[in-house]
N, C-alpha and C. Protein backbone atom coordinates (compact mmCIF):
# COMPACT_ATOMS: atom_id res chain seq x y z
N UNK A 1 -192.91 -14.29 16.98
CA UNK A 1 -194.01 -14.86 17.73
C UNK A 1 -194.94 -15.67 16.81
N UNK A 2 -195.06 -14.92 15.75
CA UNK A 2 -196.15 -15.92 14.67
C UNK A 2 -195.34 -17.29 14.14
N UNK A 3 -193.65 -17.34 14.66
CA UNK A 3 -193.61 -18.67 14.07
C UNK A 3 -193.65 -19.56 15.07
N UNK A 4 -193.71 -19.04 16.03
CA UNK A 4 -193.98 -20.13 17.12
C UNK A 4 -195.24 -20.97 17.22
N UNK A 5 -196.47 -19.25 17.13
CA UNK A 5 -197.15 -20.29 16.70
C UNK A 5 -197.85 -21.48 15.86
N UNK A 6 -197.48 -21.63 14.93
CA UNK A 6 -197.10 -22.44 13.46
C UNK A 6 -196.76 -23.22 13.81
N UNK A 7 -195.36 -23.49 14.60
CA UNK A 7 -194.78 -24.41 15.05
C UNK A 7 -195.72 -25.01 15.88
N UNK A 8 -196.43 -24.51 16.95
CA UNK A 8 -197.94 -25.44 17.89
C UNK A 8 -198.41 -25.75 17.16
N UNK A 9 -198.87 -25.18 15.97
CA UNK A 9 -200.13 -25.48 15.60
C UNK A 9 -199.54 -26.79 14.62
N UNK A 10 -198.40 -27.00 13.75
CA UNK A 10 -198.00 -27.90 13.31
C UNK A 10 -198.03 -29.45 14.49
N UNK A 11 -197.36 -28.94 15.63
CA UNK A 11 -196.87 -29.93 16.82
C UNK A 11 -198.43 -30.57 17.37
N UNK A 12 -199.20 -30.04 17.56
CA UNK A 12 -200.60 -30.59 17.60
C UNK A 12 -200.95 -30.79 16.61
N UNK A 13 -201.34 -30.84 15.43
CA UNK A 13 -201.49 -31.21 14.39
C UNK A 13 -200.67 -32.73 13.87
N UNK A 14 -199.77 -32.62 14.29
CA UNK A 14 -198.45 -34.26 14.25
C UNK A 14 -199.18 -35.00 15.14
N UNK A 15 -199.61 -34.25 16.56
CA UNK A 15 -199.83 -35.42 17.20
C UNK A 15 -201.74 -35.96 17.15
N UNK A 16 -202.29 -34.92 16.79
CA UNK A 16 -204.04 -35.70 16.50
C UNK A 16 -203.75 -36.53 15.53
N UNK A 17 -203.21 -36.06 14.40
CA UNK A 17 -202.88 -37.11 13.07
C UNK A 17 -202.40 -38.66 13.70
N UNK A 18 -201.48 -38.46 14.54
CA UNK A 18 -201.03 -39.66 15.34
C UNK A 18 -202.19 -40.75 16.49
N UNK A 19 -202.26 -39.92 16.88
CA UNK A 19 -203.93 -40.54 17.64
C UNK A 19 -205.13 -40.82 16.88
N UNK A 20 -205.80 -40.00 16.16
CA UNK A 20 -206.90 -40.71 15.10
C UNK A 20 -206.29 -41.54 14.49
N UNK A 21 -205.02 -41.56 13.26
CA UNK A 21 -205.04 -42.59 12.44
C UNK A 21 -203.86 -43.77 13.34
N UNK A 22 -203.17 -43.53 14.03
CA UNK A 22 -202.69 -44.93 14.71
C UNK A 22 -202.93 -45.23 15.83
N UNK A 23 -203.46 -44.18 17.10
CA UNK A 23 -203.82 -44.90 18.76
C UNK A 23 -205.02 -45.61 18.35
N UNK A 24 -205.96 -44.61 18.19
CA UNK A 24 -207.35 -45.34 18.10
C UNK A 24 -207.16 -46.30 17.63
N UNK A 25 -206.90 -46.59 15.81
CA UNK A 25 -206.67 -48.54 15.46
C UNK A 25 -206.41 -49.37 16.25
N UNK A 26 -205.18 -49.39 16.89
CA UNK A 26 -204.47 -50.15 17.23
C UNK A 26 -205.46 -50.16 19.14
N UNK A 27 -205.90 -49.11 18.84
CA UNK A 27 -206.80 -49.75 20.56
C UNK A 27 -208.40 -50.28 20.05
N UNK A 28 -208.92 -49.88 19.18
CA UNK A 28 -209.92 -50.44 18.89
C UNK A 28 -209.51 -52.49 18.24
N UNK A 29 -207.57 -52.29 17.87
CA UNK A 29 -207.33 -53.49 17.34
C UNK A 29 -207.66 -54.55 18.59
N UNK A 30 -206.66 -54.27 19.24
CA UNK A 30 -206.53 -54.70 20.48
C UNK A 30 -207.56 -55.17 21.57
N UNK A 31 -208.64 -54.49 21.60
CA UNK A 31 -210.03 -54.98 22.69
C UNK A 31 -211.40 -55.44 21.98
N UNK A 32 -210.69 -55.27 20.15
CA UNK A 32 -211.94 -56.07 19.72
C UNK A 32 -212.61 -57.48 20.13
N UNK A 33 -211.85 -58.06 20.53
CA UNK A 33 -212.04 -59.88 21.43
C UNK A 33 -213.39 -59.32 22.71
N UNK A 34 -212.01 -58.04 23.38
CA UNK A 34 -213.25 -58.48 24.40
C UNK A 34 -214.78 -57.45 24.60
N UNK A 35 -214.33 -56.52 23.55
CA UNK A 35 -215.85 -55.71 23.22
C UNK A 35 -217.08 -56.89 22.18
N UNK A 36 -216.33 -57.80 21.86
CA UNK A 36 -216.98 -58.37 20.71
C UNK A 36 -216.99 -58.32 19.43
N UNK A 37 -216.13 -57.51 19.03
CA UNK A 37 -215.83 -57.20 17.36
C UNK A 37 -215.42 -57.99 16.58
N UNK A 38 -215.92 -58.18 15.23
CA UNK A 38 -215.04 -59.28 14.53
C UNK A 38 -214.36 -58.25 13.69
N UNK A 39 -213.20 -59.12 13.49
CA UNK A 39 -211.91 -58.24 12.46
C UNK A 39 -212.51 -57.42 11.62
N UNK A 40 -213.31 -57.53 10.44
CA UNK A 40 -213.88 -56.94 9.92
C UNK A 40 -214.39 -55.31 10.49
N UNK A 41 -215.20 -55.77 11.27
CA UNK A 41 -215.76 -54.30 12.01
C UNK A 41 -215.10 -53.59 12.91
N UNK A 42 -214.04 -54.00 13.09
CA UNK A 42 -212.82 -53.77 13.93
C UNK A 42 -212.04 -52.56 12.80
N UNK A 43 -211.89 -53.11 11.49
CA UNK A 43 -211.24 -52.42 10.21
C UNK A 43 -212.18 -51.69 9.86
N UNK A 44 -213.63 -51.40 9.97
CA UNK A 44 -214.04 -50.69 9.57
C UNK A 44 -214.29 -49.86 10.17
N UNK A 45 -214.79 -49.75 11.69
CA UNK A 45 -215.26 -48.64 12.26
C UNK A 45 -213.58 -47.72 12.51
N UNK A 46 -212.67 -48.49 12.34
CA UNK A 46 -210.68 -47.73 12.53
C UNK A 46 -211.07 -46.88 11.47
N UNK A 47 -211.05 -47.12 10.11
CA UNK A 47 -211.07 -46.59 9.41
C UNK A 47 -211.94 -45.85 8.73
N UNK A 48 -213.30 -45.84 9.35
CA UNK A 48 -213.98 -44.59 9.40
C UNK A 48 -214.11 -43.57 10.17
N UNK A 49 -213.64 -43.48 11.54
CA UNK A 49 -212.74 -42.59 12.20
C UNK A 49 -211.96 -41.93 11.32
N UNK A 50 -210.98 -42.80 10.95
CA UNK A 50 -209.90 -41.86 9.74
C UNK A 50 -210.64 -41.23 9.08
N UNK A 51 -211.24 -41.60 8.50
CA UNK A 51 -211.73 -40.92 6.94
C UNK A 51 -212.33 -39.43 7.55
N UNK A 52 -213.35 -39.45 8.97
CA UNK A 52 -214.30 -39.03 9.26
C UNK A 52 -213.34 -37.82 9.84
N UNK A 53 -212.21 -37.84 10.47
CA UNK A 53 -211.05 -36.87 10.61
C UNK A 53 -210.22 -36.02 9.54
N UNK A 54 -210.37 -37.46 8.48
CA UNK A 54 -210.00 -36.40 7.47
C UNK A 54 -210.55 -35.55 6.52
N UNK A 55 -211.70 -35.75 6.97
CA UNK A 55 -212.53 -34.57 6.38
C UNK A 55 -212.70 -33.12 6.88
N UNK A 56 -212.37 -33.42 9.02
CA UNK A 56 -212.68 -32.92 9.24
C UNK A 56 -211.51 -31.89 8.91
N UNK A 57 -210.20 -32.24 9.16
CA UNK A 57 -208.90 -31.40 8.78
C UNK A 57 -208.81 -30.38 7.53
N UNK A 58 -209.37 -31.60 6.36
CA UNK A 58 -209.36 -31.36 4.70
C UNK A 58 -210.69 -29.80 4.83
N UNK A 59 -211.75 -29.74 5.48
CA UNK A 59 -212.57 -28.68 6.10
C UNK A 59 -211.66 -27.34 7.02
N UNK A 60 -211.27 -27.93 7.99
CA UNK A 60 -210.57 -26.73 8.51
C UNK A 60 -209.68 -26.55 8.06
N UNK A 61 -208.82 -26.85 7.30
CA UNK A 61 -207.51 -26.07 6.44
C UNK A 61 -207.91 -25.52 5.38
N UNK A 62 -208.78 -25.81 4.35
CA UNK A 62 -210.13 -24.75 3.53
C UNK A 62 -209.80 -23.53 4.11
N UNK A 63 -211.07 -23.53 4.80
CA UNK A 63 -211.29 -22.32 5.64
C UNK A 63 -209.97 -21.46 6.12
């Protein structure tokens, strides 16, 4: 039973990693035109999401 759950907790873990560092980009890429973003701030606010996730992970796996 405990490797199952390992296995969830890995399988959610694959997929937030997948949504913070590639859905979000690629949707914040995508509607920057019509929110108003220029490329720039488009790359930055993507990638402070990331960072800001991976702290939060790099924190709860600590613990």
């Amino acid at each position: 039973m405990i490797e199952r759950k390992g296995f969830m907790m890995k399988k959610n873990s694959t997929l937030l990693d997948l949504f913070f560092y590639v859905a979000i980009p690629l949707i914040i890429w995508h509607f920057r035109d019509k929110i108003g973003l220029s490329d720039y701030l488009a790359m930055v606010i993507s990638a402070g999401i990331g960072i800001i996730y991976g702290l939060y992970v790099f924190k709860k796996q600590k613990n």
